[in-house]
N, C-alpha and C. Protein backbone atom coordinates (compact mmCIF):
# COMPACT_ATOMS: atom_id res chain seq x y z
N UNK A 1 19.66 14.53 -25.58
CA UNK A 1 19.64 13.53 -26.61
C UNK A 1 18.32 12.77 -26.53
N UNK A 2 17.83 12.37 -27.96
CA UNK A 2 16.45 11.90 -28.15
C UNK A 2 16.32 11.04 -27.28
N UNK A 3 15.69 9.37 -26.66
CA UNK A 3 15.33 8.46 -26.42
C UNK A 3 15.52 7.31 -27.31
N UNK A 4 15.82 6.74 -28.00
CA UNK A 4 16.27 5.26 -28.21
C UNK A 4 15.27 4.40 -28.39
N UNK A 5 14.72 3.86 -29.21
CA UNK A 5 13.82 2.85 -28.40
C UNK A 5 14.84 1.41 -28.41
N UNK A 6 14.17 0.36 -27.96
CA UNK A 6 14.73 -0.93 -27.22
C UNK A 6 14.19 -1.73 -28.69
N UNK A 7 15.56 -2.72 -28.84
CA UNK A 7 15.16 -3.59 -29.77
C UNK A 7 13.63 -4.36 -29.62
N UNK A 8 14.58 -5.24 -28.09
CA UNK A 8 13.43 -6.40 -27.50
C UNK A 8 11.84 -5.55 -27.83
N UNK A 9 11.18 -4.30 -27.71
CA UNK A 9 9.81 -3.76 -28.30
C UNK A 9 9.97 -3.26 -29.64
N UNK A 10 10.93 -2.97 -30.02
CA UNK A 10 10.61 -2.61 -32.07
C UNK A 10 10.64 -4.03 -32.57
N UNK A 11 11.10 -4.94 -31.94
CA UNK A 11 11.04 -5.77 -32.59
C UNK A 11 9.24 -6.80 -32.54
N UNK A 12 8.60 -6.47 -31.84
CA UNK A 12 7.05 -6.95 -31.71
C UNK A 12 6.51 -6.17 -32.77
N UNK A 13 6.72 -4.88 -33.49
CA UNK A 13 5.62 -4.27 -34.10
C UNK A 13 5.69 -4.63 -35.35
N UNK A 14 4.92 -5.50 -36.13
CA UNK A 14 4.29 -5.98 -37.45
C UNK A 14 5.16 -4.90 -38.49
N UNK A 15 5.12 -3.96 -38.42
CA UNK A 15 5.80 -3.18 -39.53
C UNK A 15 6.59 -2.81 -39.82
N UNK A 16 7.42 -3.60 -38.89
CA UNK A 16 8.85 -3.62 -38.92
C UNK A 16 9.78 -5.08 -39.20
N UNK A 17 8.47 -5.81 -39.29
CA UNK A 17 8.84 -7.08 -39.77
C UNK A 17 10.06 -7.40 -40.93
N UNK A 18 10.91 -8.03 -41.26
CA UNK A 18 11.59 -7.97 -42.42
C UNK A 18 12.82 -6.18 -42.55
N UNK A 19 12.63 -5.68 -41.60
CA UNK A 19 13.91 -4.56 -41.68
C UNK A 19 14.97 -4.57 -40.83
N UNK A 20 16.09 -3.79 -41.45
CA UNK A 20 17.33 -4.09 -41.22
C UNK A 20 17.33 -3.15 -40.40
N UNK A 21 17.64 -3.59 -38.66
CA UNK A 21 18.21 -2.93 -37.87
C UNK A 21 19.27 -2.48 -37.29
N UNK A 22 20.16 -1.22 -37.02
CA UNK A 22 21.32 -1.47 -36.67
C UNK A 22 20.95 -1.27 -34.83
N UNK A 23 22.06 -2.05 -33.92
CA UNK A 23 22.10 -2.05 -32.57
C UNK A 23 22.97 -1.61 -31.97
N UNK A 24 22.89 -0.91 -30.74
CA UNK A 24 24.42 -0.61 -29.97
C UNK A 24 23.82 -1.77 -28.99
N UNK A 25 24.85 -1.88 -27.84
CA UNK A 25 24.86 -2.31 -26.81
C UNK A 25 23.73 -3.88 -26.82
N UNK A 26 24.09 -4.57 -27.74
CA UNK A 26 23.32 -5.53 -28.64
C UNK A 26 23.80 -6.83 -27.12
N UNK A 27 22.34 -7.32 -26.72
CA UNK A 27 22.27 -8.22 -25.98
C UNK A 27 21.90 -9.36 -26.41
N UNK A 28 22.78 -11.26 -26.66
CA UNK A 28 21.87 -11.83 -26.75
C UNK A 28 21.65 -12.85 -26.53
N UNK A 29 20.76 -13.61 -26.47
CA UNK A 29 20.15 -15.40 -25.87
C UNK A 29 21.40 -15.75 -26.04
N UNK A 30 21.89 -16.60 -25.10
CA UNK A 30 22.70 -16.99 -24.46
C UNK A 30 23.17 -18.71 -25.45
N UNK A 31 21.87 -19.48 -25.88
CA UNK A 31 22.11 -20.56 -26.04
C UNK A 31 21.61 -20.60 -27.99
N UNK A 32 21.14 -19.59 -28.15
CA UNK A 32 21.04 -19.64 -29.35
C UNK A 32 21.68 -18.33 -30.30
N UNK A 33 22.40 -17.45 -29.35
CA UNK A 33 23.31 -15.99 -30.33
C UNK A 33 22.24 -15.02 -30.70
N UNK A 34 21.14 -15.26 -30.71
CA UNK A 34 19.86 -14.63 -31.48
C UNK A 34 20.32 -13.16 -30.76
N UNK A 35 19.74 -11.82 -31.81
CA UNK A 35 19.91 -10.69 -30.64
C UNK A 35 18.72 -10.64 -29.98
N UNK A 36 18.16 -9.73 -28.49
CA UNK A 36 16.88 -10.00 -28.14
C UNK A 36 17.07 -8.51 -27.38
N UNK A 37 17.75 -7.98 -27.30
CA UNK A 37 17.60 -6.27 -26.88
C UNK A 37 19.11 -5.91 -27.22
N UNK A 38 18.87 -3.99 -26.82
CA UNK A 38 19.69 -3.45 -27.29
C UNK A 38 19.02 -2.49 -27.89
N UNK A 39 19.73 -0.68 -28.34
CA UNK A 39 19.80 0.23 -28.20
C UNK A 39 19.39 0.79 -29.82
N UNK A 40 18.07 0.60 -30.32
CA UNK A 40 17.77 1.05 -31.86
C UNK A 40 18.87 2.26 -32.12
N UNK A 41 19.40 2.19 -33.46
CA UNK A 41 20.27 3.31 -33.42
C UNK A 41 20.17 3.83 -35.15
N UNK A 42 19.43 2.98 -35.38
CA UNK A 42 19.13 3.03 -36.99
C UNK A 42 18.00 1.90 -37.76
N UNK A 43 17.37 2.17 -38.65
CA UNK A 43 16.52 1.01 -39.36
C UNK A 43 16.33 1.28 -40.73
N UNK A 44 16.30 0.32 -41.75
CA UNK A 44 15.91 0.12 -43.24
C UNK A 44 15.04 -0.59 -43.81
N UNK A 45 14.74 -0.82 -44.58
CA UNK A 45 14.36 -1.96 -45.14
C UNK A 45 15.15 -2.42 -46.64
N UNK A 46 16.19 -1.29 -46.62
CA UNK A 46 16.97 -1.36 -48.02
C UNK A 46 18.32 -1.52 -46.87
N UNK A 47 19.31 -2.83 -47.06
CA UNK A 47 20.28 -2.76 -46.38
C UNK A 47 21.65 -2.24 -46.41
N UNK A 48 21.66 -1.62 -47.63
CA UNK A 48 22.84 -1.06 -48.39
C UNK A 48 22.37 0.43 -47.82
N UNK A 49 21.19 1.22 -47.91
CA UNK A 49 20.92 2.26 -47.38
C UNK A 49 21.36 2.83 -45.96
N UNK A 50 20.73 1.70 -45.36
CA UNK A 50 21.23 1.86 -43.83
C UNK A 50 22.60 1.76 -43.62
N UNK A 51 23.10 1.01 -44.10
CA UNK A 51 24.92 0.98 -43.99
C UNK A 51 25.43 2.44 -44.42
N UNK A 52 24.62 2.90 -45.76
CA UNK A 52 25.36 4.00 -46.28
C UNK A 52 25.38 5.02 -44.98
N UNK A 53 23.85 5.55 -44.38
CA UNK A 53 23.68 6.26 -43.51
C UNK A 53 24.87 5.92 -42.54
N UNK A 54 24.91 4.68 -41.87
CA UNK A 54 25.68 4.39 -40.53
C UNK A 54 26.83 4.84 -40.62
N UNK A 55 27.83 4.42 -41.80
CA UNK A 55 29.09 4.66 -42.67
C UNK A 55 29.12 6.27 -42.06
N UNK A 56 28.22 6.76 -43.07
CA UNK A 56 28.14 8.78 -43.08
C UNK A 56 28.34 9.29 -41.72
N UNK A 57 27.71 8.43 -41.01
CA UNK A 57 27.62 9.24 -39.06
C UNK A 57 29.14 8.49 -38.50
N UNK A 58 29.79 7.51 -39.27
CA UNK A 58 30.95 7.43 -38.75
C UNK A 58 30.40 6.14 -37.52
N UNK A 59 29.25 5.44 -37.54
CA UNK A 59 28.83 3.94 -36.78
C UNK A 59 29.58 2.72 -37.11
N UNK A 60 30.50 2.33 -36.21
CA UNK A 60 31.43 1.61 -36.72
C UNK A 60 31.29 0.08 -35.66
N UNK A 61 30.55 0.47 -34.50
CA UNK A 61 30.20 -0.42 -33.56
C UNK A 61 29.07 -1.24 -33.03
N UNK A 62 28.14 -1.14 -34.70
CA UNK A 62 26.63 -1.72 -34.07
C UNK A 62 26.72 -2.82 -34.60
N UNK A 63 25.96 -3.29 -34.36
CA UNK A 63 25.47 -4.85 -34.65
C UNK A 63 24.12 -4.70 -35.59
N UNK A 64 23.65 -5.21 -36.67
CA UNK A 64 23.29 -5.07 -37.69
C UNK A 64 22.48 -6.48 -38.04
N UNK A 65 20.98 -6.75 -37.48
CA UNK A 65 20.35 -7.53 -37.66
C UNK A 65 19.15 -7.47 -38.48
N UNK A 66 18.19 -8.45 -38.55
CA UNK A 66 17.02 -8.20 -39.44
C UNK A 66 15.59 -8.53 -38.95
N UNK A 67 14.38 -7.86 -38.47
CA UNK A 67 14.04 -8.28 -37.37
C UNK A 67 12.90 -9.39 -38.61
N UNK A 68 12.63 -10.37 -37.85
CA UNK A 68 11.79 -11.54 -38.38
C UNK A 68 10.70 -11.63 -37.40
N UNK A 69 9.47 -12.10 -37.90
CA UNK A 69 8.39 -12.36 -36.69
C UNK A 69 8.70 -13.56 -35.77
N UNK A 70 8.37 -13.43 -34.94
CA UNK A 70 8.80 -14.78 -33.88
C UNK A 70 7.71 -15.75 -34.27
N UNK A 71 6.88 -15.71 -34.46
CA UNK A 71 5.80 -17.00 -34.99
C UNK A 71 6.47 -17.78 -36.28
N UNK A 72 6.94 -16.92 -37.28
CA UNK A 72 7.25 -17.50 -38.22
C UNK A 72 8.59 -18.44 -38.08
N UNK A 73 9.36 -18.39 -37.40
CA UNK A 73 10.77 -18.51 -37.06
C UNK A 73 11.13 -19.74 -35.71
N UNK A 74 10.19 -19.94 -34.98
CA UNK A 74 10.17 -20.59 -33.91
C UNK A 74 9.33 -21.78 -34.11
């Protein structure tokens, strides 16, 4: 089975700014809920798309966030 990448690093790369990620094994900050790692298992930028896909493979257990830049947000 492929490799995975890790939220906590897809979520630094600029061009992924603004897309809808789905997560397994979704870890997160403790005092604010935010997710901050966890197991890429899918991505969009159309969020109805990605659901459709997840739906089709039968993904019934991810967690489903949107990654935002941390400068803008903090």
């Amino acid at each position: 089975m492929p490799h995975q990448p890790r939220f906590a690093a897809f979520r630094r790369v600029s061009e992924f700014f603004g897309c809808w990620v789905a997560l397994e094994e979704c870890v997160y900050e403790e005092q604010s809920s935010t997710p901050v790692d966890g197991e890429v298992v899918d991505h969009d930028f159309d969020l109805a798309s990605l659901c459709k896909r997840l739906k089709a493979r039968g993904v019934s257990q991810s967690a489903v966030v949107r990654v935002c830049d941390a400068r803008r947000t903090g």
